[in-house]
N, C-alpha and C. Protein backbone atom coordinates (compact mmCIF):
# COMPACT_ATOMS: atom_id res chain seq x y z
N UNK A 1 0.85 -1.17 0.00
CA UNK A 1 0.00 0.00 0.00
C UNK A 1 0.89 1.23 0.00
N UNK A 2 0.68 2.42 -0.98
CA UNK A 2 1.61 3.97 -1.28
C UNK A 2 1.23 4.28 0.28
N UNK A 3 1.98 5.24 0.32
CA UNK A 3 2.20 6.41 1.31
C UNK A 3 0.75 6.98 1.54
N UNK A 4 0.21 7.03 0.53
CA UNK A 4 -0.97 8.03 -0.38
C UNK A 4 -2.10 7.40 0.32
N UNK A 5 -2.48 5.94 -0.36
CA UNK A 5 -3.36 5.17 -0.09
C UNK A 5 -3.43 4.97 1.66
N UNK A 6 -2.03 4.78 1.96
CA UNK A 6 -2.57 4.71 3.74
C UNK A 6 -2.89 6.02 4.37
N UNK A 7 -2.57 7.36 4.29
CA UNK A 7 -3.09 8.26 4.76
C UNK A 7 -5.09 8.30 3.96
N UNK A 8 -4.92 8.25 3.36
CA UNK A 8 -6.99 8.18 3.24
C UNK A 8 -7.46 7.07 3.40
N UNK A 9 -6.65 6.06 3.41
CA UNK A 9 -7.64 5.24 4.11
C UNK A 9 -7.81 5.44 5.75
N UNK A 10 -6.74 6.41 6.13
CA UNK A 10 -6.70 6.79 7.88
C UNK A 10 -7.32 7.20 7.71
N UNK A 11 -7.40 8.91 7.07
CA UNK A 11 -8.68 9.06 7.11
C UNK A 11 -10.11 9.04 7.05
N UNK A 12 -10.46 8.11 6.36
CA UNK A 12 -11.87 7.63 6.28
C UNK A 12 -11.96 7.00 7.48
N UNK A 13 -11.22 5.95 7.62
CA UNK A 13 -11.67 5.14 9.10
C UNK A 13 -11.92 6.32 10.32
N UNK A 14 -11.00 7.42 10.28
CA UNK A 14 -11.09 8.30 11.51
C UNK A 14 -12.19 9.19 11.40
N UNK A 15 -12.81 9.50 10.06
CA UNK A 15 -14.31 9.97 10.08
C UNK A 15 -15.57 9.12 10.18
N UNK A 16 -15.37 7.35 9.72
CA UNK A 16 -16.35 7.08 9.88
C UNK A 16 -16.41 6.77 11.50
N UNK A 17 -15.21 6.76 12.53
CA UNK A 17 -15.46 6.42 13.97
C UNK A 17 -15.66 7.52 14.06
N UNK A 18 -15.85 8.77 13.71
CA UNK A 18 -16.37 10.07 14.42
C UNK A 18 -17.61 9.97 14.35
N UNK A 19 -17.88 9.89 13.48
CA UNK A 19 -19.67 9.48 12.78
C UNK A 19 -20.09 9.01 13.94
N UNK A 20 -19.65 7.52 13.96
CA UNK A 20 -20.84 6.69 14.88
C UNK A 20 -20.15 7.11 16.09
N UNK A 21 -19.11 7.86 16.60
CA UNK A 21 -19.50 8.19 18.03
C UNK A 21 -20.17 9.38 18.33
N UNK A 22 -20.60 10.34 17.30
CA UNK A 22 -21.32 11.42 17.30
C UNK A 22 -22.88 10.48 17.53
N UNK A 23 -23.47 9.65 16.40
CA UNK A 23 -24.49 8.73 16.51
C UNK A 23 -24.53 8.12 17.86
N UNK A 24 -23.76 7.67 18.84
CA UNK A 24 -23.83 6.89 19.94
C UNK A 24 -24.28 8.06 20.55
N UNK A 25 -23.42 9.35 21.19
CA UNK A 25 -23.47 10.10 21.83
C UNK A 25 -24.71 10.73 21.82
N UNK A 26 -25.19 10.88 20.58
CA UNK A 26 -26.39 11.94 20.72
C UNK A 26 -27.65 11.11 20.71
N UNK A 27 -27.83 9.86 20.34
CA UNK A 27 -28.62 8.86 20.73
C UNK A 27 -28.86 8.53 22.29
N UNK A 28 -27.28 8.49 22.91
CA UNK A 28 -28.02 8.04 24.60
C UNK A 28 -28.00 9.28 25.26
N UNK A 29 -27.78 10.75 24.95
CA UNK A 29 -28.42 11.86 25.46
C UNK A 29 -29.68 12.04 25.25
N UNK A 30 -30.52 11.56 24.23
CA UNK A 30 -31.67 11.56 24.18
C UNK A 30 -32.46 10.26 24.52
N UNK A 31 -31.86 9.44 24.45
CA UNK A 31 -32.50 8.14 25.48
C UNK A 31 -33.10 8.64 27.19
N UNK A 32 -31.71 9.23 27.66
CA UNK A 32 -31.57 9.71 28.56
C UNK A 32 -32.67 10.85 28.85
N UNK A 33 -33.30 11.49 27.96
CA UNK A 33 -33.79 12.90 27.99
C UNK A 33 -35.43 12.18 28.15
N UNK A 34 -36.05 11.43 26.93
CA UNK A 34 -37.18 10.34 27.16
C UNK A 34 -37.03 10.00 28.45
N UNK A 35 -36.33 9.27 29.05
CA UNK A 35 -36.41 8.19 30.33
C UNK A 35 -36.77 10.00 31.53
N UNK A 36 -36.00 10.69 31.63
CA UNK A 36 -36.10 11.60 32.41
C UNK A 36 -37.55 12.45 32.26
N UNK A 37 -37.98 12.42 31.00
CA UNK A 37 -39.61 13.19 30.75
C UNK A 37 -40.49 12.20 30.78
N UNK A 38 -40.17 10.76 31.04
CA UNK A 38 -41.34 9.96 31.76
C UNK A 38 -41.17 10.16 33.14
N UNK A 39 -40.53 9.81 33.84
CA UNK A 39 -40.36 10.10 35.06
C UNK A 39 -40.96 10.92 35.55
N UNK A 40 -40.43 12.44 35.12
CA UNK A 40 -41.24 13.81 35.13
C UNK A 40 -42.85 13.91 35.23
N UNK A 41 -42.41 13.32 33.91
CA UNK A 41 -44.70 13.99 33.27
C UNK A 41 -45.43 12.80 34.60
N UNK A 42 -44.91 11.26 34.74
CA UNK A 42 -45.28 10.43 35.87
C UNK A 42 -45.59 11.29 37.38
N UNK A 43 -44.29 11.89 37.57
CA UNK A 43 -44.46 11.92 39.25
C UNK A 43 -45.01 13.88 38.98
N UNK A 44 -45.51 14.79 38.09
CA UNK A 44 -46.11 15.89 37.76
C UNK A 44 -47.82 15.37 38.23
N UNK A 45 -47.86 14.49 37.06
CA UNK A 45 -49.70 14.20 37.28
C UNK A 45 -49.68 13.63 38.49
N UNK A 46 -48.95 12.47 39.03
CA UNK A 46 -49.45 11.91 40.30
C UNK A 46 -49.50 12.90 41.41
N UNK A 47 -48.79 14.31 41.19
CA UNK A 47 -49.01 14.71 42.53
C UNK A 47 -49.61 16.36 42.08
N UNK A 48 -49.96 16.36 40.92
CA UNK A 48 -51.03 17.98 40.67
C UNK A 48 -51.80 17.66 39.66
N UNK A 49 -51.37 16.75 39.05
CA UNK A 49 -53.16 16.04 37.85
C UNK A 49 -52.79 17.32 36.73
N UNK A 50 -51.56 17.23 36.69
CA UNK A 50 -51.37 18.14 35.57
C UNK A 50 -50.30 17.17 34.39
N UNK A 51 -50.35 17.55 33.12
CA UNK A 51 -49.13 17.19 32.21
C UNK A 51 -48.48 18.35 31.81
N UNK A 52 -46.87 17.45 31.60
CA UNK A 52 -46.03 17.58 31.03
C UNK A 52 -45.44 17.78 29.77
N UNK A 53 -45.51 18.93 29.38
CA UNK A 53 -45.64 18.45 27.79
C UNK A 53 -44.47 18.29 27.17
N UNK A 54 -44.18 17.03 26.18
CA UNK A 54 -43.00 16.29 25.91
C UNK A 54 -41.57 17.51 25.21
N UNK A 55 -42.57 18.18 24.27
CA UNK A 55 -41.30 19.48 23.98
C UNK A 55 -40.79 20.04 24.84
N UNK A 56 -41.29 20.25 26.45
CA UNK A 56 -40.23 21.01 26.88
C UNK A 56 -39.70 20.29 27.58
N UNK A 57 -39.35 19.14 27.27
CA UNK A 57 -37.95 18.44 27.83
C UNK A 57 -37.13 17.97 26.52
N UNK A 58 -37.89 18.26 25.60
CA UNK A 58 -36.84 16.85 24.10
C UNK A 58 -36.27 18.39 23.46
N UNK A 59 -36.96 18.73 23.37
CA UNK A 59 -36.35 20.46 22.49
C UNK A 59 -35.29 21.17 22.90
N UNK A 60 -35.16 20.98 24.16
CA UNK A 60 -33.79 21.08 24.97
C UNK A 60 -32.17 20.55 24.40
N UNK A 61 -33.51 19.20 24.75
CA UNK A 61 -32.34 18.00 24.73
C UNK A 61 -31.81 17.52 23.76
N UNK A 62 -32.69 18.06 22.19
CA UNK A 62 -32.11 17.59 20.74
C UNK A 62 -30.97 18.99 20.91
N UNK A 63 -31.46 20.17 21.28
CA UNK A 63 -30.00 20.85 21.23
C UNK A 63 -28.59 20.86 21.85
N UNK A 64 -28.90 20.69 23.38
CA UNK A 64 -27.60 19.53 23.69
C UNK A 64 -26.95 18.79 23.45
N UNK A 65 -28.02 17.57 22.79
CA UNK A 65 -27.18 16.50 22.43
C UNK A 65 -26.42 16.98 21.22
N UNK A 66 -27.09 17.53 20.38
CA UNK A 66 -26.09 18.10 19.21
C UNK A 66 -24.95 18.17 19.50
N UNK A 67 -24.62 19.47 20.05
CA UNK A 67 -23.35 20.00 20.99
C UNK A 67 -22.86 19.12 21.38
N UNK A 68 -23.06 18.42 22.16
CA UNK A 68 -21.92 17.43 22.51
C UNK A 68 -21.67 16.44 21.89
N UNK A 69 -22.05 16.41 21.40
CA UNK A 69 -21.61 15.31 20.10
C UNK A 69 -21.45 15.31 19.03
N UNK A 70 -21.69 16.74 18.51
CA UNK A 70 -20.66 17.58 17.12
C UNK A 70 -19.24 18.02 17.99
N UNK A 71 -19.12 18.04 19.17
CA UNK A 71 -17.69 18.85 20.01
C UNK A 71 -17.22 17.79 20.06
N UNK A 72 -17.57 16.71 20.80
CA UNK A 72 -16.89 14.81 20.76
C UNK A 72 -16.42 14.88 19.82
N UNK A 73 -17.62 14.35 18.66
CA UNK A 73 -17.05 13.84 17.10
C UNK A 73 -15.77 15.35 16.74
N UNK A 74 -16.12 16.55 16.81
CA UNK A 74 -15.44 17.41 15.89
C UNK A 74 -13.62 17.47 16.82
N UNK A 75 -13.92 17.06 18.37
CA UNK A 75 -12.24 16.70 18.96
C UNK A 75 -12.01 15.47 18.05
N UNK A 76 -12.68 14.45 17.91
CA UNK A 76 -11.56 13.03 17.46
C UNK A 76 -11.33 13.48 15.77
N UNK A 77 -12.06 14.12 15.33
CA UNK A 77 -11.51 14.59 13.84
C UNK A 77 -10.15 15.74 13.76
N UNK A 78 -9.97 16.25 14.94
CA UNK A 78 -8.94 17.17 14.66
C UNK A 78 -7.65 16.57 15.53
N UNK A 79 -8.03 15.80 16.41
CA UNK A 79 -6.69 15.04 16.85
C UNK A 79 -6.20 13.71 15.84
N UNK A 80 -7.19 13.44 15.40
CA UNK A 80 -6.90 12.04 14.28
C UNK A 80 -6.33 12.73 13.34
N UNK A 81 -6.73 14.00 12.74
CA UNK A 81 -5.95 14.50 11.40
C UNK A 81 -4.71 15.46 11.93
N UNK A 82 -4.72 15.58 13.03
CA UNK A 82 -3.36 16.32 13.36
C UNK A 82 -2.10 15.19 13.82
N UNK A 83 -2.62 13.82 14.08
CA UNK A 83 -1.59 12.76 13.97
C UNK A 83 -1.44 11.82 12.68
N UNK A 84 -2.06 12.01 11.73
CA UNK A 84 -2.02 11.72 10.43
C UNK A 84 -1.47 12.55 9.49
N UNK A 85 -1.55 13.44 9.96
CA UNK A 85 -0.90 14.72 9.22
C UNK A 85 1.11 14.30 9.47
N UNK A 86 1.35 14.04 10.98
CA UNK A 86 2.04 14.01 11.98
C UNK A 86 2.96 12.65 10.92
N UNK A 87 1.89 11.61 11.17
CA UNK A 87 2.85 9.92 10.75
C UNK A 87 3.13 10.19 9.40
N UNK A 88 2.48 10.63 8.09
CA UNK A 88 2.09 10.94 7.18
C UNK A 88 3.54 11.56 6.72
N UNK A 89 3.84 12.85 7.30
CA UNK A 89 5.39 13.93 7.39
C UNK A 89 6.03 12.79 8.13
N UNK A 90 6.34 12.16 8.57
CA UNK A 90 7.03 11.48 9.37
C UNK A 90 7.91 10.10 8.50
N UNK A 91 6.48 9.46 7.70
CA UNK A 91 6.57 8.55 6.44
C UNK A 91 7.46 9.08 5.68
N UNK A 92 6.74 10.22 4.81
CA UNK A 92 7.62 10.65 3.63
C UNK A 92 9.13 10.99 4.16
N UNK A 93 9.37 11.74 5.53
CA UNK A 93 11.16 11.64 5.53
C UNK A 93 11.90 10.60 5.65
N UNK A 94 11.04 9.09 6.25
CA UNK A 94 12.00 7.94 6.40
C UNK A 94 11.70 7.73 5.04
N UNK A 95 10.88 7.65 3.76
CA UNK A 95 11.15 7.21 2.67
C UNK A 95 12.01 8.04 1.68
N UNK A 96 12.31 9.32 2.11
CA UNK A 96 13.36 10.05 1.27
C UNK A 96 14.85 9.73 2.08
N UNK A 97 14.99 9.58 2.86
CA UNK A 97 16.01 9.10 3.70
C UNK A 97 16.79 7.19 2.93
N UNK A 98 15.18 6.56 3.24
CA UNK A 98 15.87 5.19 2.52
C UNK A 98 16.15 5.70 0.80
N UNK A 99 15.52 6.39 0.33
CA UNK A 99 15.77 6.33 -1.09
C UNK A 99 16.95 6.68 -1.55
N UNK A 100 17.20 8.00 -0.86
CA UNK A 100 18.63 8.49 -1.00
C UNK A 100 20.04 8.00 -0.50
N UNK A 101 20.03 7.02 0.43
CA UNK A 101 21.03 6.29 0.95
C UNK A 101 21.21 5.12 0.15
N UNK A 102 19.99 4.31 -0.38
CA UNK A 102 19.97 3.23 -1.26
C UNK A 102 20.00 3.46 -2.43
């Protein structure tokens, strides 16, 4: 495999694990956000016979979760391409090094 070919294939692998940990992350913040607005709207009516209404706990919580999990995913994309960048410069001088000695 070139020099070439292994830096994009790093990179793809290091965007598609950003992907699904952006997908994990913002999935169990909102798991989390459901389980907490049953709870809520539950122990609201049992003790004033009133509801809860589901937007003002998920409307919150789809904007949170965003955030933290475009900031997650958008850290492992800039540390993965700042050490690929890193091995990448690192490659090409040991291969101008062997070329020119051999």
């Amino acid at each position: 495999m070139t020099g070439g070919r292994k830096t994009i294939t790093a990179v793809v692998l290091w965007l598609v694990f950003a992907f699904a940990v952006w997908n994990v992350i913002f999935d169990r913040i909102l798991v989390l956000a459901g389980r907490r607005y049953v709870h809520d709207a539950a122990l609201l009516f049992r003790t004033s016979h009133r509801y809860l209404r589901i937007d003002d706990v998920m409307r919150p919580a789809v904007g949170h979760a965003v955030r933290v999990a475009s900031v997650s995913a958008g850290a492992i994309v800039v540390v993965a391409m700042v050490a690929i960048g890193l091995a990448a410069d690192r490659d090409a001088r040991r291969r101008r090094r062997e070329s020119s000695s051999g």
